[in-house]
C-alpha atoms as a PDB file:
ATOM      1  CA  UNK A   1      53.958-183.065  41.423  1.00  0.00           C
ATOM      2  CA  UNK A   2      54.189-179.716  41.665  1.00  0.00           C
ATOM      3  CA  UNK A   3      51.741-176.715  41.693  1.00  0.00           C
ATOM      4  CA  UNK A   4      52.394-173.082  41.082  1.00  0.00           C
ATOM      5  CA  UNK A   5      49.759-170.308  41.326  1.00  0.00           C
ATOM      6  CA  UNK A   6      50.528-166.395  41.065  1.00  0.00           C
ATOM      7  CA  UNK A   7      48.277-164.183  42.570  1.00  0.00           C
ATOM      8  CA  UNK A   8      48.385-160.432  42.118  1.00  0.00           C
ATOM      9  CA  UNK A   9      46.816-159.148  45.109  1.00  0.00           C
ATOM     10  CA  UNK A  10      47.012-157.241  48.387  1.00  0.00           C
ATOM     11  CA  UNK A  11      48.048-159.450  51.248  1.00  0.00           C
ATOM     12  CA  UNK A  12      44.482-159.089  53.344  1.00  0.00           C
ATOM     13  CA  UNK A  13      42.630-160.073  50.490  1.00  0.00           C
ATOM     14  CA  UNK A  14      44.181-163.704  49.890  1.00  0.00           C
ATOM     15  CA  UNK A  15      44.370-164.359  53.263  1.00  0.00           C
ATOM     16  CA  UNK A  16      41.403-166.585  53.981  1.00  0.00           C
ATOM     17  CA  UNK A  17      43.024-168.503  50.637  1.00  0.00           C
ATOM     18  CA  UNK A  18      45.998-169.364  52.044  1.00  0.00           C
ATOM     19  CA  UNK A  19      44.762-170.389  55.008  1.00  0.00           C
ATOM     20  CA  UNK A  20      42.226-172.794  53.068  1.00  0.00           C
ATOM     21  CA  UNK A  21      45.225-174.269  50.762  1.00  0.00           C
ATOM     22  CA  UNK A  22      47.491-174.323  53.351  1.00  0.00           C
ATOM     23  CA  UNK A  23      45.846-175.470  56.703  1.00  0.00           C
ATOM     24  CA  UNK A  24      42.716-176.487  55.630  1.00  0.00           C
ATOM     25  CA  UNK A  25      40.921-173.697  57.657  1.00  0.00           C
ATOM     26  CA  UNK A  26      37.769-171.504  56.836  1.00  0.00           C
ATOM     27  CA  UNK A  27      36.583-169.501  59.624  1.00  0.00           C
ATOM     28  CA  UNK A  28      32.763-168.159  59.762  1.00  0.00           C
ATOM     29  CA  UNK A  29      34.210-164.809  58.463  1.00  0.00           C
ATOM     30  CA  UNK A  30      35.681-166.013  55.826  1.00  0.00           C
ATOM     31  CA  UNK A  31      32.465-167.304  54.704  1.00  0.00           C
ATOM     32  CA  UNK A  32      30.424-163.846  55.690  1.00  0.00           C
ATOM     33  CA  UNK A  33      32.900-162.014  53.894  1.00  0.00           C
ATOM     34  CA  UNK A  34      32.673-164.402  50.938  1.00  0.00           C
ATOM     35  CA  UNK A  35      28.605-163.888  50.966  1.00  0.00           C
ATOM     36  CA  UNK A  36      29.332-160.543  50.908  1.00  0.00           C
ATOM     37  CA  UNK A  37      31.536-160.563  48.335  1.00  0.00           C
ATOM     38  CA  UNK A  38      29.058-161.978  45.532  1.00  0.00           C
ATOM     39  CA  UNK A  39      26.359-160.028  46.586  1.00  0.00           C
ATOM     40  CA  UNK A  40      28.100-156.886  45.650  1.00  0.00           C
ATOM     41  CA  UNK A  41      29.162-158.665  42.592  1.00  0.00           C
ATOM     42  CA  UNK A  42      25.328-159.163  42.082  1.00  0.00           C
ATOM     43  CA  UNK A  43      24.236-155.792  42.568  1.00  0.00           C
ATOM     44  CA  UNK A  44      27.257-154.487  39.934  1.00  0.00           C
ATOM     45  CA  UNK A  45      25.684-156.450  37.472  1.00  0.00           C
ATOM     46  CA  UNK A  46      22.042-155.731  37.862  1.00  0.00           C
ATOM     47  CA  UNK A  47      23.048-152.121  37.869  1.00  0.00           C
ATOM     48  CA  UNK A  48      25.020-152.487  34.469  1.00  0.00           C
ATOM     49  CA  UNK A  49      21.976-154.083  33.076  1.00  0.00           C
ATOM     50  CA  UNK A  50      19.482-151.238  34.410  1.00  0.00           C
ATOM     51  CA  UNK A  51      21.797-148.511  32.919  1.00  0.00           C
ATOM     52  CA  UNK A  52      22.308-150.779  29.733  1.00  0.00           C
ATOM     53  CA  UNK A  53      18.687-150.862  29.423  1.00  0.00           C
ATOM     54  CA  UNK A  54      18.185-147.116  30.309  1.00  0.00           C
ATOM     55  CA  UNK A  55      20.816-146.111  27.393  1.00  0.00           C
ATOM     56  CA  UNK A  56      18.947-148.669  25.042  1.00  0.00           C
ATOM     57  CA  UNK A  57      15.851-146.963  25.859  1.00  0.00           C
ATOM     58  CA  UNK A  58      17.283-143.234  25.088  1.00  0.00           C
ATOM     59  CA  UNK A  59      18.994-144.456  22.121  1.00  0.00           C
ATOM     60  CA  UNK A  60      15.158-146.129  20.737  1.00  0.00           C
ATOM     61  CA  UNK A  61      13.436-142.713  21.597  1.00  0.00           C
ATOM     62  CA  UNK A  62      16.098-140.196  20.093  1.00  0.00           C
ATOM     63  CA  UNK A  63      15.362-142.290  17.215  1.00  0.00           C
ATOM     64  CA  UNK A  64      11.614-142.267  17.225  1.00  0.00           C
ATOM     65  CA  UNK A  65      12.063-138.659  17.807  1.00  0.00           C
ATOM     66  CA  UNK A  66      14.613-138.220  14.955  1.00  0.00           C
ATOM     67  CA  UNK A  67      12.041-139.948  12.660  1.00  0.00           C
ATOM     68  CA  UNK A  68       9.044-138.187  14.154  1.00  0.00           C
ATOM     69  CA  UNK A  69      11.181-134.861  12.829  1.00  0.00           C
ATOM     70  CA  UNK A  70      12.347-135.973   9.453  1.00  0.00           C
ATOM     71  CA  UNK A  71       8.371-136.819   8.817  1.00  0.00           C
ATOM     72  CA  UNK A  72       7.344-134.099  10.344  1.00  0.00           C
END
């Protein structure tokens, strides 16, 4: 069997990878950094959402306003 597996990334950031597939080794940093990792992640995404929701928000009342003029 064979398995092949292309990676486009800086060395220092498959590292802990490697190691895993290759020796079977994950250190406590690995894990911290890992933690660390998908918390950012989460915080990206709740701060798309809160700006989605902001521009939603802008886009309801420059319509209400837009209507509030055309009546008005």
């Amino acid at each position: 069997m064979k398995i092949s597996l292309e990676i486009d990334a800086d060395t220092s950031e498959i590292e802990a990878l490697v190691r895993m597939l290759l020796l079977g080794q994950i250190s406590d940093a690995d894990v911290a950094k890992a933690k660390l990792r998908e918390s950012t992640y989460q915080v990206a995404e709740m701060n798309a959402r809160v700006s989605q929701l902001f521009v939603e928000a802008c886009n309801r009342n420059d319509r209400k306003r837009l209507l509030t003029n055309k009546a008005g």
